[in-house]
N, C-alpha and C. Protein backbone atom coordinates (compact mmCIF):
# COMPACT_ATOMS: atom_id res chain seq x y z
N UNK A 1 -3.05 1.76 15.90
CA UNK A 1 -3.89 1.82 14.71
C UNK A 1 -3.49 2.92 13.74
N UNK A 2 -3.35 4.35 14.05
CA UNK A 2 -2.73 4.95 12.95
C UNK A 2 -1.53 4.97 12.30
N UNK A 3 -0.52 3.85 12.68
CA UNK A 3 0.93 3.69 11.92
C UNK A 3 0.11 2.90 10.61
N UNK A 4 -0.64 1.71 11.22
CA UNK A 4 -1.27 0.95 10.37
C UNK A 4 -1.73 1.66 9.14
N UNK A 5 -2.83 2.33 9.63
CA UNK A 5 -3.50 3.46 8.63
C UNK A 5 -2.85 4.41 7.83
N UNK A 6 -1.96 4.46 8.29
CA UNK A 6 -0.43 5.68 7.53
C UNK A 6 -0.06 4.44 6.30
N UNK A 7 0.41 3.43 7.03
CA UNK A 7 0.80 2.54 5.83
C UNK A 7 -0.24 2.14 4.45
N UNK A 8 -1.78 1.89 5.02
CA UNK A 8 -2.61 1.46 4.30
C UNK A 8 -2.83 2.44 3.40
N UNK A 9 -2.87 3.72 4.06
CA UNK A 9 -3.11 4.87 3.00
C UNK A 9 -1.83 5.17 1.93
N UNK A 10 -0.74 5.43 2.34
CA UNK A 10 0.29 5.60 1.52
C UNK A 10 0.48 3.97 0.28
N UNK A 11 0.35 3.02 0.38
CA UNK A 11 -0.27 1.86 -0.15
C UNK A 11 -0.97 2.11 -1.47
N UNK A 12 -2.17 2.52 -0.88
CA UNK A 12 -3.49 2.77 -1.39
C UNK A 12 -3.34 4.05 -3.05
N UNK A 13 -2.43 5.00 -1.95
CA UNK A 13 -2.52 6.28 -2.69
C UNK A 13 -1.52 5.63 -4.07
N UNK A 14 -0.74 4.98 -3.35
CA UNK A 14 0.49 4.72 -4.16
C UNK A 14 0.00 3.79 -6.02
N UNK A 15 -0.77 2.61 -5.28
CA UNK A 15 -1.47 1.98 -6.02
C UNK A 15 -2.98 2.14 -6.40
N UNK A 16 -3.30 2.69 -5.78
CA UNK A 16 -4.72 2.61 -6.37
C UNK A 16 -5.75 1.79 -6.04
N UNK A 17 -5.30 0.91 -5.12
CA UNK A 17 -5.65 -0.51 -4.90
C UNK A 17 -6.85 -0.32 -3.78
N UNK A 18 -8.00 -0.29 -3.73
CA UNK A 18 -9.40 -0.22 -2.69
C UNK A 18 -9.03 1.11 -2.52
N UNK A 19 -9.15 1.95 -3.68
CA UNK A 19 -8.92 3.63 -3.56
C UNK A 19 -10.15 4.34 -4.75
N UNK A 20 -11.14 4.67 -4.16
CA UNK A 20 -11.58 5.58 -5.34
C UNK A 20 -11.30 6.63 -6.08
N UNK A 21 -11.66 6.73 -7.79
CA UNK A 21 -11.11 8.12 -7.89
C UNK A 21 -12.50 9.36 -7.96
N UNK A 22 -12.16 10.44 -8.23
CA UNK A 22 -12.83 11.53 -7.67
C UNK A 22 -14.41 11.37 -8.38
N UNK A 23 -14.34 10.30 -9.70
CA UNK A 23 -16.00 10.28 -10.31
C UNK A 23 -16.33 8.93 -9.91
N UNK A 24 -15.59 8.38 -9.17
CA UNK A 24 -16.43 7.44 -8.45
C UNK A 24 -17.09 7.26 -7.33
N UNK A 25 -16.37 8.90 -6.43
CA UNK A 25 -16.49 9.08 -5.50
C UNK A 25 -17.82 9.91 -5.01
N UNK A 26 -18.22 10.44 -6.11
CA UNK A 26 -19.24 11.74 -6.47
C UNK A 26 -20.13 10.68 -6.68
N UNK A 27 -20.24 9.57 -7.10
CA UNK A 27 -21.48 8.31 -7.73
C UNK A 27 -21.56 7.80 -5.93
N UNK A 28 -21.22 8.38 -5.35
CA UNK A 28 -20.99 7.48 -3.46
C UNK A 28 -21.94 8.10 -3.10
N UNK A 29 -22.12 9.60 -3.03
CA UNK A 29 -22.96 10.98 -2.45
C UNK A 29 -24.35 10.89 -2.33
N UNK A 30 -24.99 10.77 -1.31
CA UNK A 30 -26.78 10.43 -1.29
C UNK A 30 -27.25 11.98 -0.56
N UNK A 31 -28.09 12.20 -1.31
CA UNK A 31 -28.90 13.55 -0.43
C UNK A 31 -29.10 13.26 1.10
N UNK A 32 -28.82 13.62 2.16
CA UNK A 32 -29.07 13.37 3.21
C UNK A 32 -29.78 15.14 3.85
N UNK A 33 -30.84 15.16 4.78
CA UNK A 33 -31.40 15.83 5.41
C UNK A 33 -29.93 16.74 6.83
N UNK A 34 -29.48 18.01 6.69
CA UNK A 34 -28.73 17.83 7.69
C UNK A 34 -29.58 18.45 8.78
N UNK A 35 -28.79 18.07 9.71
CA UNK A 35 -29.32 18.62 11.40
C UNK A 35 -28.31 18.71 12.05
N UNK A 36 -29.10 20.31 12.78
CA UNK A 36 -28.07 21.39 13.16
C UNK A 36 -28.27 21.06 14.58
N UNK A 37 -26.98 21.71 15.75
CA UNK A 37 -26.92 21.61 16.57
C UNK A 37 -26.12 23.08 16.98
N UNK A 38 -26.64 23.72 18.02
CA UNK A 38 -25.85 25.18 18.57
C UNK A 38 -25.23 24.37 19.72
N UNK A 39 -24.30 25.57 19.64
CA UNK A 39 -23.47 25.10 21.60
C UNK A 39 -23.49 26.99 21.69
N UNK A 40 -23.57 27.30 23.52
CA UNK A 40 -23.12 28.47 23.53
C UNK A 40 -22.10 28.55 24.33
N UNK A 41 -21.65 29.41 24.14
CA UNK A 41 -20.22 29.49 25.13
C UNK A 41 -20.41 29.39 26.47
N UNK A 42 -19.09 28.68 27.19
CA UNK A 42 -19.91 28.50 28.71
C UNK A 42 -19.02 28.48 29.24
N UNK A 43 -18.21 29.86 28.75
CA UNK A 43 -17.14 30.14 29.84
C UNK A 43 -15.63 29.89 30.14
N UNK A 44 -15.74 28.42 29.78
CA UNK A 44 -14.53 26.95 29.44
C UNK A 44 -14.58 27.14 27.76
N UNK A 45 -14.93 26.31 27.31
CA UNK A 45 -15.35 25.97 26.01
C UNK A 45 -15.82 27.08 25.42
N UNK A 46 -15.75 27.45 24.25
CA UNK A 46 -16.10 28.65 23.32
C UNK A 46 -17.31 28.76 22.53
N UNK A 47 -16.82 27.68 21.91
CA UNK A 47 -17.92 27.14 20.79
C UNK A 47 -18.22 28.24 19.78
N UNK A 48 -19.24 27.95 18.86
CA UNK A 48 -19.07 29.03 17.70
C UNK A 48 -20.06 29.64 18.24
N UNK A 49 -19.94 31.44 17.98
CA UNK A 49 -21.20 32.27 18.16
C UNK A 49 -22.24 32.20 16.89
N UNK A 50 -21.60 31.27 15.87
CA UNK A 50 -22.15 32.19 15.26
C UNK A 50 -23.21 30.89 13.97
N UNK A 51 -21.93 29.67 13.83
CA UNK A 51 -22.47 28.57 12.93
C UNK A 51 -22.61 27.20 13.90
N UNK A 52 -23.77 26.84 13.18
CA UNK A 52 -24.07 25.51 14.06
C UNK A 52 -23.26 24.15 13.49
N UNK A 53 -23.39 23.05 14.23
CA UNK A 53 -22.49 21.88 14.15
C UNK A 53 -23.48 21.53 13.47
N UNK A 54 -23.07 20.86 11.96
CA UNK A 54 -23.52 19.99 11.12
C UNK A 54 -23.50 18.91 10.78
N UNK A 55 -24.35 17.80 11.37
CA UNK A 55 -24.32 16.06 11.01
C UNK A 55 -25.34 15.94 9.82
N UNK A 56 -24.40 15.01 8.81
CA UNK A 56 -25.04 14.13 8.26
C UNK A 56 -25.09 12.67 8.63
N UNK A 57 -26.47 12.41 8.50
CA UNK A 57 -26.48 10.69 8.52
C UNK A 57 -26.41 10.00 7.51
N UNK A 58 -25.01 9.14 7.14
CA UNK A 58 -25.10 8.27 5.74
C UNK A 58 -25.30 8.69 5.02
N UNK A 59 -24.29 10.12 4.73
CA UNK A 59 -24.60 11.08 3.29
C UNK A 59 -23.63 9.79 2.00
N UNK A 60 -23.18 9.33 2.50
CA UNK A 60 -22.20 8.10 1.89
C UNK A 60 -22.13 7.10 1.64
N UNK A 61 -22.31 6.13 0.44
CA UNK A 61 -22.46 4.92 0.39
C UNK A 61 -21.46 4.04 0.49
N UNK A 62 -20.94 3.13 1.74
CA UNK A 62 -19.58 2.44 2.03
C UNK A 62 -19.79 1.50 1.14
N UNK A 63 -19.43 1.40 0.05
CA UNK A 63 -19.16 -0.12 -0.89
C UNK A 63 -17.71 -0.74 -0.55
N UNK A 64 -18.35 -1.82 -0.63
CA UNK A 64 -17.14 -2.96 0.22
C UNK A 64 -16.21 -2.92 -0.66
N UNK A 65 -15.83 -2.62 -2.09
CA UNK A 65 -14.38 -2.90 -2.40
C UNK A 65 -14.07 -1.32 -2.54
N UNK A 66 -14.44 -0.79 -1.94
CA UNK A 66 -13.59 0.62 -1.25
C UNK A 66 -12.68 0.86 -0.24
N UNK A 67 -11.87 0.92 0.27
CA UNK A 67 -11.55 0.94 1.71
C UNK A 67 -12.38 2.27 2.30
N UNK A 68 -13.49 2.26 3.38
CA UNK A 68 -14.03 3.15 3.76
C UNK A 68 -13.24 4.43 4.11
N UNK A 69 -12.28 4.41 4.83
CA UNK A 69 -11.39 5.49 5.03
C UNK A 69 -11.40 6.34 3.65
N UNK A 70 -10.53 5.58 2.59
CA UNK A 70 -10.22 6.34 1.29
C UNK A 70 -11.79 7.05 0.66
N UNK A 71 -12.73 6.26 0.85
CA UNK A 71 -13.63 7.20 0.45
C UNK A 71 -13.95 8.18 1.25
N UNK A 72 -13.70 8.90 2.15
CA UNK A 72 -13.91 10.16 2.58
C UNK A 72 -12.79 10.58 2.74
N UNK A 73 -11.45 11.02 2.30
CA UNK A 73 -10.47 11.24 2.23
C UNK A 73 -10.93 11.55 0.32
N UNK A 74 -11.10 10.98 -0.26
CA UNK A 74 -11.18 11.24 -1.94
C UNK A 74 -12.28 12.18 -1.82
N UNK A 75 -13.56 12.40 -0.53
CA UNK A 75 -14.87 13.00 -1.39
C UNK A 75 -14.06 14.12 -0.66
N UNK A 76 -14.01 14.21 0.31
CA UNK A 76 -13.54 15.74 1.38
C UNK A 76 -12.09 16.66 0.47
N UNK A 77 -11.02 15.44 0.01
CA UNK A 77 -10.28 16.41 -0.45
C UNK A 77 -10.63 16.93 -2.02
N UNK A 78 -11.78 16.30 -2.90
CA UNK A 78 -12.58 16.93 -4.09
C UNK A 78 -13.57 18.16 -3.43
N UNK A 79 -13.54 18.61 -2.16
CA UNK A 79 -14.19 19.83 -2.01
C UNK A 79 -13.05 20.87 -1.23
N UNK A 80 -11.83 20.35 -1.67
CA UNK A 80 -11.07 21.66 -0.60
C UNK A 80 -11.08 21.31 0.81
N UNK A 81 -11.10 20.14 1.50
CA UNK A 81 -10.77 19.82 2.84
C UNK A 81 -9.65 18.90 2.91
N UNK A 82 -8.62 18.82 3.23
CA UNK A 82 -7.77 18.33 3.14
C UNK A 82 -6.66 17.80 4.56
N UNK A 83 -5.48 17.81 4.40
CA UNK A 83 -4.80 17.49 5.42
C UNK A 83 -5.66 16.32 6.39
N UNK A 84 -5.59 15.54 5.42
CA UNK A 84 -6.99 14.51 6.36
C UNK A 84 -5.89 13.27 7.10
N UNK A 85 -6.64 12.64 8.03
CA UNK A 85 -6.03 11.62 9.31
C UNK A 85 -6.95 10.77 9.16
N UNK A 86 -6.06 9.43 9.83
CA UNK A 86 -7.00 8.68 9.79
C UNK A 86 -6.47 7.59 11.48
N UNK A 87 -7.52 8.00 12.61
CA UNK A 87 -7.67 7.96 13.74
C UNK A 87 -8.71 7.43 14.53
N UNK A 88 -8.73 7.96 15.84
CA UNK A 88 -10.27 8.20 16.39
C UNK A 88 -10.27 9.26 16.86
N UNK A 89 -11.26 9.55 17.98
CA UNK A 89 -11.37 10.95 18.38
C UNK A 89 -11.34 11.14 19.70
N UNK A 90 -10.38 11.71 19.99
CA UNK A 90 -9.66 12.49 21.41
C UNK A 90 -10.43 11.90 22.85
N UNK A 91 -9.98 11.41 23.66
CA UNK A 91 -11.09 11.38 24.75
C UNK A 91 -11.06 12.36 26.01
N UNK A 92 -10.37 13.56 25.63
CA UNK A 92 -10.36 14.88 26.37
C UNK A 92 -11.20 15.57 26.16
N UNK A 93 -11.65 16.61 26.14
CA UNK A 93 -12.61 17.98 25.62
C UNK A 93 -11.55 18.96 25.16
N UNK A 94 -11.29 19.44 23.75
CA UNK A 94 -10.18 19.93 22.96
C UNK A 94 -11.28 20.74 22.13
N UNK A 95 -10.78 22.05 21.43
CA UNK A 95 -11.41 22.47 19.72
C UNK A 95 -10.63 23.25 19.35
N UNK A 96 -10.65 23.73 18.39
CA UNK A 96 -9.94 24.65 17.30
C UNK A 96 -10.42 25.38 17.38
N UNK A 97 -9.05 27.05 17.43
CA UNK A 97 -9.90 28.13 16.97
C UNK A 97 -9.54 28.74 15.86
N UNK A 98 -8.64 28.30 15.20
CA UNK A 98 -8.08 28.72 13.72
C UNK A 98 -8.74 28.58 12.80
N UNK A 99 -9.64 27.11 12.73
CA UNK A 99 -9.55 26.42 11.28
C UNK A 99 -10.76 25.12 12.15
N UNK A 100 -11.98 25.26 10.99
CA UNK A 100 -13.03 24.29 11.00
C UNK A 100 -12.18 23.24 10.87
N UNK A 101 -13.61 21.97 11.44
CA UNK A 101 -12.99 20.15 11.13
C UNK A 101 -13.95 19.62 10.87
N UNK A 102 -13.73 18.67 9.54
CA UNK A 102 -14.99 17.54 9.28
C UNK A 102 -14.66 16.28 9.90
N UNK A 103 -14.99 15.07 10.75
CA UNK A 103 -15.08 13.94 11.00
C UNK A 103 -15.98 13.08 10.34
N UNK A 104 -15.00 12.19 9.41
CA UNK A 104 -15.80 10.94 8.71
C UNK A 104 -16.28 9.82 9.45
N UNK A 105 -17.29 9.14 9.75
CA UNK A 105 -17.09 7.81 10.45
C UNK A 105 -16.91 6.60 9.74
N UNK A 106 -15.47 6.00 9.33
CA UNK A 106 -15.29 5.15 8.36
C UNK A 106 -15.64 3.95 8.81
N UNK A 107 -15.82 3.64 10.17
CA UNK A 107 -15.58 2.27 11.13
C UNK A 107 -16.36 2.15 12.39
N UNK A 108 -17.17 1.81 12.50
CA UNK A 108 -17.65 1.49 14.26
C UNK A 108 -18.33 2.27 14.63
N UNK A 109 -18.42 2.61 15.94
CA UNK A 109 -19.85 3.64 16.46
C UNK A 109 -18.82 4.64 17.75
N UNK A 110 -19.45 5.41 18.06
CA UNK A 110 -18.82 6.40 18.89
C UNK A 110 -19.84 7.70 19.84
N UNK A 111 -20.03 7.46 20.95
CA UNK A 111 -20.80 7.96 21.78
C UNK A 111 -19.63 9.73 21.97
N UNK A 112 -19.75 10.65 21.02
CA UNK A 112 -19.04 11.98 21.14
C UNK A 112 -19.96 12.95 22.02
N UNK A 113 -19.30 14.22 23.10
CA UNK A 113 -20.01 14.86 23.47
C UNK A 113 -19.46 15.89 23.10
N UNK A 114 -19.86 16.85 22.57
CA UNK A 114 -19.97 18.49 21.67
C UNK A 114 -20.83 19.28 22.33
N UNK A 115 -19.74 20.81 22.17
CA UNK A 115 -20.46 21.51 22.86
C UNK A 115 -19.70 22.02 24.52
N UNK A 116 -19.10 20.75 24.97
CA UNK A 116 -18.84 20.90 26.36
C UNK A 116 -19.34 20.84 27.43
N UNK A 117 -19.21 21.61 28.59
CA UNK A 117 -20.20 20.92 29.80
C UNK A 117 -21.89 21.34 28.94
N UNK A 118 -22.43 21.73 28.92
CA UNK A 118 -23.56 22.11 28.73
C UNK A 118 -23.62 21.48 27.31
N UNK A 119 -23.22 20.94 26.62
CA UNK A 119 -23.57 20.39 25.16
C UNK A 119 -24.12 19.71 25.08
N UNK A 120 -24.30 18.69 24.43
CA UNK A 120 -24.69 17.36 23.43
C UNK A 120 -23.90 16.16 22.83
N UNK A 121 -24.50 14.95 23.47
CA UNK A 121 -24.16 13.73 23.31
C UNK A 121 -24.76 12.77 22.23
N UNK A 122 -23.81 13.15 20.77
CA UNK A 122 -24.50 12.35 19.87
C UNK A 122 -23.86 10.83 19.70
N UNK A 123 -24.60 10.15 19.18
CA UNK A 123 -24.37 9.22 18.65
C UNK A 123 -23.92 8.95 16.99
N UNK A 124 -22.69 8.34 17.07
CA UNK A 124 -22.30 8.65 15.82
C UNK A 124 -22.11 7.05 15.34
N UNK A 125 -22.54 6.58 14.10
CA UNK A 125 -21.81 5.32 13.39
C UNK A 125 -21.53 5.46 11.64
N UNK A 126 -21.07 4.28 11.25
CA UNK A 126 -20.35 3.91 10.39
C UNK A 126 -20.83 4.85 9.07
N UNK A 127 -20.30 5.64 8.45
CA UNK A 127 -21.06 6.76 7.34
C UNK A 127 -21.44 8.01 7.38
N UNK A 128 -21.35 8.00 8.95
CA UNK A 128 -22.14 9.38 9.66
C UNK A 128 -20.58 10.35 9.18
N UNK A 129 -21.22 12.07 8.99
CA UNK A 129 -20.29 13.23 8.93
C UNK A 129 -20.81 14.32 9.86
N UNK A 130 -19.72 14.41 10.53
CA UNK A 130 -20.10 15.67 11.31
C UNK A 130 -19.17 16.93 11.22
N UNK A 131 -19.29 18.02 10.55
CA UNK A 131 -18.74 19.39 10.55
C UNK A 131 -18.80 20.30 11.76
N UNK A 132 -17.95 20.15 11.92
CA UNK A 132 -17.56 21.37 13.44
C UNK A 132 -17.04 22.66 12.86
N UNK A 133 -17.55 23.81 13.51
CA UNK A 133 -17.19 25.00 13.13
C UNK A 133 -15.96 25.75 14.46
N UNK A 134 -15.01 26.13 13.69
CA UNK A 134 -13.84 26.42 14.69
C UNK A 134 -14.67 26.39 16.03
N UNK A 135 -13.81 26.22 17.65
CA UNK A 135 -14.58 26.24 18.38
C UNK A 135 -15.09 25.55 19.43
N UNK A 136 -15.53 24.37 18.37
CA UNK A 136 -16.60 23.84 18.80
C UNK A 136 -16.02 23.10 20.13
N UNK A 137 -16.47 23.07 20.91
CA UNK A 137 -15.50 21.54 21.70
C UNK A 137 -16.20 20.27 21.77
N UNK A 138 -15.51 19.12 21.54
CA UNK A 138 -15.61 17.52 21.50
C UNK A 138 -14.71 17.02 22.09
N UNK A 139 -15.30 15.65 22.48
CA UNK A 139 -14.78 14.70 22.98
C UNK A 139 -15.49 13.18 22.68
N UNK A 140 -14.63 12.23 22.83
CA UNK A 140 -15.13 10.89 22.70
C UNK A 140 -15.66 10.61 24.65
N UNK A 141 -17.00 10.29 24.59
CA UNK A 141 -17.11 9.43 25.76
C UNK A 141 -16.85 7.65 25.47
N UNK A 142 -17.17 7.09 24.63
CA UNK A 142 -16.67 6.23 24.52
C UNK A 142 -16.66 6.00 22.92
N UNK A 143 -16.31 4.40 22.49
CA UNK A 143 -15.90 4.10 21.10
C UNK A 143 -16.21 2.58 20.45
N UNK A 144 -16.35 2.23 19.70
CA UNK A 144 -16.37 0.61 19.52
C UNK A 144 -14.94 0.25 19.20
N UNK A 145 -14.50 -0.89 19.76
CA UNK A 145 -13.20 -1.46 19.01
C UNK A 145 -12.76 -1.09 17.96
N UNK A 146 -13.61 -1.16 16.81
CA UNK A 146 -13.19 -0.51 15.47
C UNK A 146 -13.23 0.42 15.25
N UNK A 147 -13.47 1.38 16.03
CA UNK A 147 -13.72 2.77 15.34
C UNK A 147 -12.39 3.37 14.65
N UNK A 148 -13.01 3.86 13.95
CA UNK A 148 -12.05 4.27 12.66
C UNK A 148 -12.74 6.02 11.85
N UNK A 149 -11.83 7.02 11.98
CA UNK A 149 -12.52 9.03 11.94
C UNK A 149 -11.39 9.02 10.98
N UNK A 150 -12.41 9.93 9.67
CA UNK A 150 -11.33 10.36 9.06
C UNK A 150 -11.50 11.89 9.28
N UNK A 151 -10.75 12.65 9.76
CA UNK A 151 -10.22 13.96 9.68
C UNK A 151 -9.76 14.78 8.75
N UNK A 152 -10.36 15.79 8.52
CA UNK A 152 -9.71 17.07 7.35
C UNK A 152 -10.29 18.41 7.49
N UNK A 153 -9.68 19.16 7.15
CA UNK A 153 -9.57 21.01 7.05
C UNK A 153 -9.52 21.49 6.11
N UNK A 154 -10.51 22.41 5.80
CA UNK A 154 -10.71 23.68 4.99
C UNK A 154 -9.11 24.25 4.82
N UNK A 155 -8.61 24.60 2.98
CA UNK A 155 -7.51 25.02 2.65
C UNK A 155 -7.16 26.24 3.67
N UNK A 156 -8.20 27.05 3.86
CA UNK A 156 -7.85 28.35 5.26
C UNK A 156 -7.86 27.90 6.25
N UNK A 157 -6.90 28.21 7.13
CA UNK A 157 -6.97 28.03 8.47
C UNK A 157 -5.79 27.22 8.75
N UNK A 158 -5.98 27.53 10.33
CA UNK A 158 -4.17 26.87 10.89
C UNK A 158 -4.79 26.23 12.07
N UNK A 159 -4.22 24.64 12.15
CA UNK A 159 -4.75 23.57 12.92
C UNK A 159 -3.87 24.29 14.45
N UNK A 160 -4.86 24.31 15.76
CA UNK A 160 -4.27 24.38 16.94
C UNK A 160 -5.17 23.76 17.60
N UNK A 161 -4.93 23.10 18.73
CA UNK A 161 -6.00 21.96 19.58
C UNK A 161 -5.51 21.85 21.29
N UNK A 162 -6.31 23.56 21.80
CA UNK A 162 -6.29 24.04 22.75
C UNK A 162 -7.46 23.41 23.72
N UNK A 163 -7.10 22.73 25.08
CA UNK A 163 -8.43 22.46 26.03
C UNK A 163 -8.68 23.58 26.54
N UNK A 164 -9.84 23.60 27.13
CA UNK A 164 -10.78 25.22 27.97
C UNK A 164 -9.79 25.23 29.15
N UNK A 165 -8.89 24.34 29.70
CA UNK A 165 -7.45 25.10 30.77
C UNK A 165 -6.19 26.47 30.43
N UNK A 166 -6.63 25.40 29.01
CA UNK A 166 -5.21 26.00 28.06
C UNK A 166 -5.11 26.98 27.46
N UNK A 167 -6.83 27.40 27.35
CA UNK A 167 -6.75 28.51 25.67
C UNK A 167 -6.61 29.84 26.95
N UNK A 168 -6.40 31.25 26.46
CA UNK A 168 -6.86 31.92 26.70
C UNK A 168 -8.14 32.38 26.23
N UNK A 169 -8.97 32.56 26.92
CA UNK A 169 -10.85 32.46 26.35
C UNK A 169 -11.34 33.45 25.69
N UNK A 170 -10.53 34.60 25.97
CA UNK A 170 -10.94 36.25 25.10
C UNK A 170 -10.08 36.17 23.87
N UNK A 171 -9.37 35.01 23.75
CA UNK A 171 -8.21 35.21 22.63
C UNK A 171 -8.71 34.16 21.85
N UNK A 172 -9.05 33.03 22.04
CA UNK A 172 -9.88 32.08 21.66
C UNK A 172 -11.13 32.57 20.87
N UNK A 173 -11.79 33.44 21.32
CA UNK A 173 -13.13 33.85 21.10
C UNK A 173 -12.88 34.93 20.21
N UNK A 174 -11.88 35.75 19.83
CA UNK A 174 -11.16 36.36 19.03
C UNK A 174 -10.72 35.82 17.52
N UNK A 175 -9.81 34.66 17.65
CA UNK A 175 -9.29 33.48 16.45
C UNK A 175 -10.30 33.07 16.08
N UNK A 176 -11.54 32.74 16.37
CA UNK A 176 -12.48 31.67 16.17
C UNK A 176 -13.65 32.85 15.13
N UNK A 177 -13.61 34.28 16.07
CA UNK A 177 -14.62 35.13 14.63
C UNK A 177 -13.81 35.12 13.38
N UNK A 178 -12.39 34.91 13.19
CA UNK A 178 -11.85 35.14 11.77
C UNK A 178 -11.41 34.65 11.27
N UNK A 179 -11.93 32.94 11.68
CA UNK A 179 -11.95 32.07 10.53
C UNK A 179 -12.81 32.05 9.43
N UNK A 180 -12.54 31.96 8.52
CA UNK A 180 -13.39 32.12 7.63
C UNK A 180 -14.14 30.55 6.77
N UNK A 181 -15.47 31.40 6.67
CA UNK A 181 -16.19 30.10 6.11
C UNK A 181 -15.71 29.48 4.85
N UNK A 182 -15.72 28.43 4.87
CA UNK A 182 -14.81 27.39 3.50
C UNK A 182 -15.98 27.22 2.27
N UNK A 183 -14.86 27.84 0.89
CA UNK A 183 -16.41 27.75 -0.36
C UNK A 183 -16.84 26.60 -0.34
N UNK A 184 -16.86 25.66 0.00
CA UNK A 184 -17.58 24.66 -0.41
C UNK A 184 -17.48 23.39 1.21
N UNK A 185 -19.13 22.51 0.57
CA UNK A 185 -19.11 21.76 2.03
C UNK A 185 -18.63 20.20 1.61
N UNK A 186 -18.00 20.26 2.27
CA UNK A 186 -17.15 18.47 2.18
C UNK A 186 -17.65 17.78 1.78
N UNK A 187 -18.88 16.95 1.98
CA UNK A 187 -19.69 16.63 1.49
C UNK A 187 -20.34 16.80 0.13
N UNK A 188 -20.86 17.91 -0.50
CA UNK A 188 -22.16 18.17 -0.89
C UNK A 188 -21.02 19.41 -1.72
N UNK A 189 -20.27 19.63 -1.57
CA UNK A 189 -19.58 20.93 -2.18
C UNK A 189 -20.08 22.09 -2.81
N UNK A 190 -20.11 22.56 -3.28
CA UNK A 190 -20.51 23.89 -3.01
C UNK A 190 -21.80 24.40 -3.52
N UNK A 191 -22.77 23.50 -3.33
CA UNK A 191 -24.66 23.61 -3.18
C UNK A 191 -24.71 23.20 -1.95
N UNK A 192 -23.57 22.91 -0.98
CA UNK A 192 -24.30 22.18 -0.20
C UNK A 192 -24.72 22.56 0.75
N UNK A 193 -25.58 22.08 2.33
CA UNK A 193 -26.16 22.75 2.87
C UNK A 193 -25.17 23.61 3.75
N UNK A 194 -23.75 23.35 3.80
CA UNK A 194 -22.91 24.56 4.54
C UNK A 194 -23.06 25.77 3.96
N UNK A 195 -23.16 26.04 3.26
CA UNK A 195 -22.91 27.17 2.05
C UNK A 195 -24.45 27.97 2.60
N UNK A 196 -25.26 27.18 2.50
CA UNK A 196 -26.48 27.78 2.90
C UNK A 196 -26.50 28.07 4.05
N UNK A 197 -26.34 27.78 5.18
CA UNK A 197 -26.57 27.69 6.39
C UNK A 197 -25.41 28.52 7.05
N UNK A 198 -24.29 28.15 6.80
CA UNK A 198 -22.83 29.09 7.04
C UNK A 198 -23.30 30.50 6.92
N UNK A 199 -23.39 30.40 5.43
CA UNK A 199 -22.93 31.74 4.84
C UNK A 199 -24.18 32.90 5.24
N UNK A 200 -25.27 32.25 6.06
CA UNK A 200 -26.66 33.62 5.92
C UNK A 200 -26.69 33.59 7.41
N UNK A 201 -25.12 33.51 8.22
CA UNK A 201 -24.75 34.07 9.68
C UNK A 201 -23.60 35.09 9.68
């Protein structure tokens, strides 16, 4: 599926063709309520000390002659998130300690657990955004056939995707205080509720 998606996007970008541009993309954006989620460190897994994991539900309106992918790829990289993929999501327990990650849900439904052993098992479908703060750890427990994540990163920060075997945990927990919070939230850009919520930790 992602050679596919490499092609569709390079396509897309090329032509224009089921691609929004950045004021059509801003007319997509619905106020959505977010809800926070903590993880604490547990030893393995790091997680953030400090910012909570941020879901929106259906902050996004999928209109059918969009290709869903491209619209969160157009709204995320109009706020400074960029280097975006278009995938699913890992079925290991992995996180970053360089550099935050937003996950789009362009396609299907996805049972993710965040957080790590002691975390949280959300349920994620088609529209849903979830912001992870360096850290965090996820995994897919399972997926629908279609599922389809678009991926992207804050201009700061350097992508590394260490499991709780792999990282060193005092060094981990080190990288992860000095990332720095991104001006603006993928979503909602820079009123949005990251800015609020980030920035008064």
């Amino acid at each position: 599926m992602p050679m596919l998606e490499d092609v569709k996007k390079a396509v897309e970008k090329m032509t224009g063709f089921a691609r929004p541009d950045r004021g059509e993309t801003a007319g997509l954006v619905r106020m959505r309520k977010p809800n926070f989620f903590r993880f604490q460190d547990d030893g393995a897994t790091p997680n953030n000390p400090r910012l909570p994991l941020i879901l929106y539900r259906s902050p996004v309106r999928m209109r059918g002659d969009f290709d869903p992918a491209a619209i969160f790829e157009e709204l995320f990289a109009a706020n400074g998130w960029g280097d975006s993929w278009r995938d699913g999501i890992y079925d290991f327990l992995h996180f970053h300690t360089r550099t935050h990650e937003v996950l789009g849900i362009a396609r299907g439904t996805a049972r993710v657990e965040f957080g790590g052993a002691r975390g949280k098992v959300l349920e994620l479908k088609t529209g849903d955004v979830a912001i992870l703060p360096a850290g965090t750890g996820h995994r897919r427990q399972s997926g629908s056939r279609d599922l389809l994540v678009v991926g992207a990163y804050p201009a700061a920060g350097k992508y590394d995707q260490p499991t709780p075997g792999e990282a060193d945990h005092h060094k981990a927990i080190a990288a992860i205080a000095k990332v720095a919070v991104p001006p603006k939230d993928p979503v909602y850009g820079k009123g949005g509720p990251l800015n609020a919520h980030w920035r008064s930790h």
